[in-house]
N, C-alpha and C. Protein backbone atom coordinates (compact mmCIF):
# COMPACT_ATOMS: atom_id res chain seq x y z
N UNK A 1 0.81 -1.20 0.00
CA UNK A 1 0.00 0.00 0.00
C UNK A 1 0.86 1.27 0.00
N UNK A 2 2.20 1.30 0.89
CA UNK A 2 3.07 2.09 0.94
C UNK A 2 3.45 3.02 -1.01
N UNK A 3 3.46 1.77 -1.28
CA UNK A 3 3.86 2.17 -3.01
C UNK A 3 3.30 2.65 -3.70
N UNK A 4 1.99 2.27 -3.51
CA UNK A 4 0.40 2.80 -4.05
C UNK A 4 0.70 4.58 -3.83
N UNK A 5 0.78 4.35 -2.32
CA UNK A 5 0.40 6.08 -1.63
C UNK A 5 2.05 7.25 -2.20
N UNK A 6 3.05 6.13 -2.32
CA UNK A 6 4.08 7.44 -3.08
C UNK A 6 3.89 7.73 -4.75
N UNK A 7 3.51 6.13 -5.16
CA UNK A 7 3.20 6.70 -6.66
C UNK A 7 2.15 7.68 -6.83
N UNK A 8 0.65 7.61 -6.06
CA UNK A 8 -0.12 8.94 -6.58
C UNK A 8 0.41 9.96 -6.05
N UNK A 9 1.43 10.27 -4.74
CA UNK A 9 1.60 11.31 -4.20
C UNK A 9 2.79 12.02 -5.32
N UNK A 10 3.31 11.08 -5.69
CA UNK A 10 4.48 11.43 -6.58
C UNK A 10 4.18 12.02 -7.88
N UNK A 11 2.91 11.67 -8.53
CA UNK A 11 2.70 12.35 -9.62
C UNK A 11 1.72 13.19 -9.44
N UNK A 12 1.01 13.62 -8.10
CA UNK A 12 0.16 14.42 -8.30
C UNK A 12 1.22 15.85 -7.64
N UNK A 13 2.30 15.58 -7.37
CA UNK A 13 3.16 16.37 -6.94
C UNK A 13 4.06 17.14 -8.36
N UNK A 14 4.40 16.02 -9.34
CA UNK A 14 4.81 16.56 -10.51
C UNK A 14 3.67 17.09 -11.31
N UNK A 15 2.46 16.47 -11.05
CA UNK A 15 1.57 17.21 -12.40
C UNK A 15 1.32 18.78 -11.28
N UNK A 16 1.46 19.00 -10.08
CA UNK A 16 1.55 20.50 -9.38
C UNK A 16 2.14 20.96 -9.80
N UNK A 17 3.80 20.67 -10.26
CA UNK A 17 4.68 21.05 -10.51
C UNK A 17 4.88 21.86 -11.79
N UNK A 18 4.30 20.92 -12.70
CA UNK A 18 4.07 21.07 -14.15
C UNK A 18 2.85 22.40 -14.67
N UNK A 19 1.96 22.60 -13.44
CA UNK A 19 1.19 23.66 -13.92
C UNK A 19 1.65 24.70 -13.45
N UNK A 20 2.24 24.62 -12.01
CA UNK A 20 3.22 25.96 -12.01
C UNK A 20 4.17 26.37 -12.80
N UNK A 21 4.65 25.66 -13.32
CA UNK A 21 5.54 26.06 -14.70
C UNK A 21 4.51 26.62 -15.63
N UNK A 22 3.60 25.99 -16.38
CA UNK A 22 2.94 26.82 -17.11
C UNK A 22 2.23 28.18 -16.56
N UNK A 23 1.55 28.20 -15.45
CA UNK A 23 1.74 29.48 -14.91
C UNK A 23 2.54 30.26 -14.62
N UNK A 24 4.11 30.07 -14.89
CA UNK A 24 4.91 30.66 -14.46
C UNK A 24 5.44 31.30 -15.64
N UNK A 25 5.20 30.73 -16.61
CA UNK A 25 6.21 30.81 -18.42
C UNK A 25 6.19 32.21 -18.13
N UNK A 26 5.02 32.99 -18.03
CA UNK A 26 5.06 34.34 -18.82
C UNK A 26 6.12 35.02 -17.85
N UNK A 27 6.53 34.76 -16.62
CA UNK A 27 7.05 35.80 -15.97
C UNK A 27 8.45 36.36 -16.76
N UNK A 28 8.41 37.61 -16.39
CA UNK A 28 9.58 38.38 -17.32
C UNK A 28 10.68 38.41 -16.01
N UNK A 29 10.78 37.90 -15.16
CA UNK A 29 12.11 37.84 -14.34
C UNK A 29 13.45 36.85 -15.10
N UNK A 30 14.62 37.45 -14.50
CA UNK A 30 15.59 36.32 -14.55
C UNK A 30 15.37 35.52 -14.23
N UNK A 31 14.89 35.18 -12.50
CA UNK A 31 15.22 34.30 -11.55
C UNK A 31 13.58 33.33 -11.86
N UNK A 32 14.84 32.21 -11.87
CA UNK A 32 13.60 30.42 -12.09
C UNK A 32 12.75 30.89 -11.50
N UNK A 33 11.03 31.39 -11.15
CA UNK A 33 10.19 31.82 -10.34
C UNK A 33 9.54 30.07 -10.17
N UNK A 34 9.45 29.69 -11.17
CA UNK A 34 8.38 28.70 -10.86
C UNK A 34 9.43 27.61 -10.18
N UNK A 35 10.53 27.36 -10.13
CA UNK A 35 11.05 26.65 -9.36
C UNK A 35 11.64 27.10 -7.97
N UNK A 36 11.40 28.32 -7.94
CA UNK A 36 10.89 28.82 -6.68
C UNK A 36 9.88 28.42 -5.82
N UNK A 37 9.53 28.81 -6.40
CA UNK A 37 7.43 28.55 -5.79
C UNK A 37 6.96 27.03 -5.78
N UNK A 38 7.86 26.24 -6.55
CA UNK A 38 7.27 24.69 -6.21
C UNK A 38 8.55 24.41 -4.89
N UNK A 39 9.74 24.61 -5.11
CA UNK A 39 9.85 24.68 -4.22
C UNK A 39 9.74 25.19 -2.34
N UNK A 40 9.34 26.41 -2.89
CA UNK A 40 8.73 26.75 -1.53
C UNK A 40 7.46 26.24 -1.14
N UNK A 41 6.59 25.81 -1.91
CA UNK A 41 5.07 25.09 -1.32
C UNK A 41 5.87 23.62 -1.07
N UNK A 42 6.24 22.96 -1.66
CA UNK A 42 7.21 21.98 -0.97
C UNK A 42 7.71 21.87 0.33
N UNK A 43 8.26 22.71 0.44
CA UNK A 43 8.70 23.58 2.22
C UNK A 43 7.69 23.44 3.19
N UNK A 44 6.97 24.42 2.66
CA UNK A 44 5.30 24.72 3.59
C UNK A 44 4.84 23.12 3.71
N UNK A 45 4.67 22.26 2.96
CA UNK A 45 3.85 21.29 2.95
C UNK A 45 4.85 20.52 3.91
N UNK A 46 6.03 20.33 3.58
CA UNK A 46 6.46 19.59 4.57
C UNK A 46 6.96 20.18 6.15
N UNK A 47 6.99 21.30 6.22
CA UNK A 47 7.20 21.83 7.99
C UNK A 47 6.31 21.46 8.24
N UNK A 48 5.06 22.19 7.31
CA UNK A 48 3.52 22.10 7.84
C UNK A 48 3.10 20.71 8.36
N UNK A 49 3.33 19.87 7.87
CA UNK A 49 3.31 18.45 8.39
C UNK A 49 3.80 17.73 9.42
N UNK A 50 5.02 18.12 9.40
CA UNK A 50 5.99 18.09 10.68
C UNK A 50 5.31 18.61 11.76
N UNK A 51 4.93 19.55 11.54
CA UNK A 51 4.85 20.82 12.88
C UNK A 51 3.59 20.46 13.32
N UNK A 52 2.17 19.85 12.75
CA UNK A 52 1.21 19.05 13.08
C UNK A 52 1.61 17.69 13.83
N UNK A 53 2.56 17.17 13.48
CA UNK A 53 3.25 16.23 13.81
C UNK A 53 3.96 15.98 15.15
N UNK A 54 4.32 17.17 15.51
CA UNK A 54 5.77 17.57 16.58
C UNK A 54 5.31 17.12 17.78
N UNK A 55 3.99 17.09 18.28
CA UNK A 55 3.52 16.66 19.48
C UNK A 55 3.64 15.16 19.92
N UNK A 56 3.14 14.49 19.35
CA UNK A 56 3.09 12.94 18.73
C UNK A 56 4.56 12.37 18.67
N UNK A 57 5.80 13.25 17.62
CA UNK A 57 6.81 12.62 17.26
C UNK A 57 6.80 11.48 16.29
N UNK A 58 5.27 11.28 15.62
CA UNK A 58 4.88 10.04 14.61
C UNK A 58 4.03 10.60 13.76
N UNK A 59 4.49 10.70 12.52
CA UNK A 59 3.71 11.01 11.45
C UNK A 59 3.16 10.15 10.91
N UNK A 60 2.09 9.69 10.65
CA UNK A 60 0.78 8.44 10.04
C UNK A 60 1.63 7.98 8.64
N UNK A 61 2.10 6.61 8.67
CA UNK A 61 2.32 6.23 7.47
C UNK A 61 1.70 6.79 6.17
N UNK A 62 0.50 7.52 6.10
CA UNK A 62 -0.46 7.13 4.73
C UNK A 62 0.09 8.94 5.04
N UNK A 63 0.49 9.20 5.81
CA UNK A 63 1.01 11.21 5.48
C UNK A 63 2.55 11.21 5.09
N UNK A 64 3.01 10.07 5.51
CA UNK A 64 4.18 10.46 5.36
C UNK A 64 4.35 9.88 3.67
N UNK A 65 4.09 9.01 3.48
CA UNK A 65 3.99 8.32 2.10
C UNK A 65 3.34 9.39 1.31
N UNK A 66 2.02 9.32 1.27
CA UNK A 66 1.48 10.57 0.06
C UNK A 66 1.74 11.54 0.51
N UNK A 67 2.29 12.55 1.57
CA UNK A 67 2.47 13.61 1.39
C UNK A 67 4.17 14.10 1.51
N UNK A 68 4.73 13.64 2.25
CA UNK A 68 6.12 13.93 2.74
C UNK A 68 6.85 13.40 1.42
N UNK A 69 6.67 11.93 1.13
CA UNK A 69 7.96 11.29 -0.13
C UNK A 69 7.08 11.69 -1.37
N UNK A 70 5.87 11.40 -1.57
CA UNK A 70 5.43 11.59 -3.13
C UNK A 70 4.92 13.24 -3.54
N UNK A 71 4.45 13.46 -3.01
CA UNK A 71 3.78 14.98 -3.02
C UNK A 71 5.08 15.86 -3.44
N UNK A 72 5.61 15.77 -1.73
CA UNK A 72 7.12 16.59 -2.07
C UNK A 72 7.79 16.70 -2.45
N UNK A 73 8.00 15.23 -2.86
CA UNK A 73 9.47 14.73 -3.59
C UNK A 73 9.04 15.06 -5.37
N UNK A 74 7.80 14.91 -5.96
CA UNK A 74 7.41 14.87 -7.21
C UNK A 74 7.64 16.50 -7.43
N UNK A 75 7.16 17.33 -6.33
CA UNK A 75 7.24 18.81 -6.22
C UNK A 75 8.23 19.43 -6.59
N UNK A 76 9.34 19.17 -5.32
CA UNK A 76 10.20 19.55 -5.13
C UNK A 76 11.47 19.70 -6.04
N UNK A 77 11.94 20.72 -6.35
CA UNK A 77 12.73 20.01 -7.56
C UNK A 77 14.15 20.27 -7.68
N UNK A 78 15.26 19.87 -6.50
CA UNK A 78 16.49 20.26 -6.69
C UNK A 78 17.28 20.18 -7.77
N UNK A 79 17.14 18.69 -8.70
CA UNK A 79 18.11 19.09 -9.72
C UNK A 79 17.52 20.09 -10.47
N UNK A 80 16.44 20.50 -10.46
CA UNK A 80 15.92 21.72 -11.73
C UNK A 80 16.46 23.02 -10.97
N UNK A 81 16.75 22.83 -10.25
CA UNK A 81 17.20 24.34 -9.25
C UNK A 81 18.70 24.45 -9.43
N UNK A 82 19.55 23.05 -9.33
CA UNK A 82 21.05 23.47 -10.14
C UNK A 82 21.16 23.29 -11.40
N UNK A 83 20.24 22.83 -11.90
CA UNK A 83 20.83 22.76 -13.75
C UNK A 83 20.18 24.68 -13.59
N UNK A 84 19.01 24.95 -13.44
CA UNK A 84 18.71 26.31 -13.26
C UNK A 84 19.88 27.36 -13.07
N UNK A 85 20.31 27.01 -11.98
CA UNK A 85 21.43 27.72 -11.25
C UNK A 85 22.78 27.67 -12.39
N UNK A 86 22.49 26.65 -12.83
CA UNK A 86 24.20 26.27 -13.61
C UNK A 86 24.02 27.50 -14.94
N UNK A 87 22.68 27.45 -15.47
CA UNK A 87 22.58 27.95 -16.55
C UNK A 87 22.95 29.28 -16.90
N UNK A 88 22.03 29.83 -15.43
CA UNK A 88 22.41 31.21 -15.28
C UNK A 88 24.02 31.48 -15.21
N UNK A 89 24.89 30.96 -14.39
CA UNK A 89 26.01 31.17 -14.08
C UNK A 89 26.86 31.16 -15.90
N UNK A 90 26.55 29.93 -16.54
CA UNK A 90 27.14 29.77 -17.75
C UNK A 90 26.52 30.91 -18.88
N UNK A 91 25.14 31.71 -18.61
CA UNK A 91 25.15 32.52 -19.46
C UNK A 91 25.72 33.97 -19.16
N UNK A 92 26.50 33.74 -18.02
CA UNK A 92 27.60 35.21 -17.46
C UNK A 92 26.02 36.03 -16.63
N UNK A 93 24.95 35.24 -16.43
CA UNK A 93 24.16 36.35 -14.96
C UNK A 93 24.46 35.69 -13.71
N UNK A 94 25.67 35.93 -13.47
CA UNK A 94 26.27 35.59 -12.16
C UNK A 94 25.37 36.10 -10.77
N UNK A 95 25.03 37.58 -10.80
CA UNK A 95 24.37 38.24 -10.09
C UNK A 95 22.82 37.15 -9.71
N UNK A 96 22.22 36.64 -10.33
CA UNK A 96 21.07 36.41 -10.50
C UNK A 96 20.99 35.09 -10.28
N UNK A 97 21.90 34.07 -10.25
CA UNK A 97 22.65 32.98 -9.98
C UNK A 97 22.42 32.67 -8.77
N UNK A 98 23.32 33.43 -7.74
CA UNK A 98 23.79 33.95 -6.58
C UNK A 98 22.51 33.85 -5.34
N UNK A 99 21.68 35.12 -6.40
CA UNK A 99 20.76 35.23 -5.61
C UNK A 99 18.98 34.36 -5.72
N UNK A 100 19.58 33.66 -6.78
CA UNK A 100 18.89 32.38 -6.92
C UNK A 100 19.02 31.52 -5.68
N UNK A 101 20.33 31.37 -5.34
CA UNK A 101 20.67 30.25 -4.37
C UNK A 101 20.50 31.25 -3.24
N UNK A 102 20.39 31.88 -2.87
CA UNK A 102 20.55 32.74 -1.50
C UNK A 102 18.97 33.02 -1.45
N UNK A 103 18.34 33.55 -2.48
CA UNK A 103 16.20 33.03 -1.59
C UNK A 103 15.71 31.80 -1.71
N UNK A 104 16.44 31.36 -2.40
CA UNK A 104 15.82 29.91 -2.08
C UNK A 104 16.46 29.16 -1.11
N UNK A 105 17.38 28.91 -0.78
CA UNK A 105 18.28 28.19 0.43
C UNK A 105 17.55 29.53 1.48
N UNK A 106 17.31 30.27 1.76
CA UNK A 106 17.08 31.16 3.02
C UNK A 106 15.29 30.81 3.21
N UNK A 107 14.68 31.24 2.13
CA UNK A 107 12.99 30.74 2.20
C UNK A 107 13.18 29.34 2.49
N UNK A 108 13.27 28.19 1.87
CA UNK A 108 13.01 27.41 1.98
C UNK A 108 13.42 27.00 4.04
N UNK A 109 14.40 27.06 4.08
CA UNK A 109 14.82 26.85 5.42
C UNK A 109 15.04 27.58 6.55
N UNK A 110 14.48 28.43 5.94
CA UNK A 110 13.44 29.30 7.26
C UNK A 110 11.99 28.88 7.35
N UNK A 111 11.28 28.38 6.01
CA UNK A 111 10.58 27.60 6.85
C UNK A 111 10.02 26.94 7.50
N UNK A 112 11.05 26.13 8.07
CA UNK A 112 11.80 24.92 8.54
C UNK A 112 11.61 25.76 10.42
N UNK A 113 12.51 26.54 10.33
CA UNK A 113 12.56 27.20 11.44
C UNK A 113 11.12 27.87 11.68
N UNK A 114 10.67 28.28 10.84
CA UNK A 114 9.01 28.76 10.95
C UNK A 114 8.15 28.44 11.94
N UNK A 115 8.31 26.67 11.73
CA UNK A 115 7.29 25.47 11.57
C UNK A 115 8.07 24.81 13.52
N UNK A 116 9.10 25.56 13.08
CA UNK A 116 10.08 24.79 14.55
C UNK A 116 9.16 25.55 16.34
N UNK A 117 9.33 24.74 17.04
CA UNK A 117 8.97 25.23 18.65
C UNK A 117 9.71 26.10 18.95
């Protein structure tokens, strides 16, 4: 059942993923927005879980499976955040690179600390 609950969590996490990108195409920024934003609801979803969690110290198999490994993990999208990151750097926007990795490493894990006692 475990497998069941990461495979739908896993693709209903990439097909999230996939419409934030299309909502995201038009933006006229440098910076990856939509791999921003899946990554940061990624974040939220998983402190948020945790932090429901924190009392207990046991998160329900059927949350941690569809929501923590498939949801998040389908979401979440680190290698798209360094091939992202790489690209920028190789097309000389170093600046934008930089600060690619510096709101996303700071949002994301703050809120972490957010979600913390």
């Amino acid at each position: 059942m475990n497998y069941i609950l990461v495979f739908i969590g896993g693709g209903l996490g990439s097909l999230f993923r996939f419409f934030i990108s299309i909502a995201m195409s038009k933006a006229a920024l440098q910076l990856p927005v939509a791999t921003l934003l899946s990554n940061t609801i990624s974040c939220l979803l998983f402190g948020g879980l945790i932090y429901l969690f924190q009392e207990k110290y046991l998160i329900p198999d059927i949350y941690k499976h569809l929501i923590l490994i498939g949801i998040c993990g389908g979401l979440s999208t680190f290698s798209t955040f360094s091939y992202e990151t790489f690209e920028l750097i190789k097309q000389g926007m170093t600046f934008w690179a930089i600060l690619n990795i510096a709101i996303s490493c700071t949002l994301c894990t703050g809120i972490f600390f957010m979600f913390s006692k």
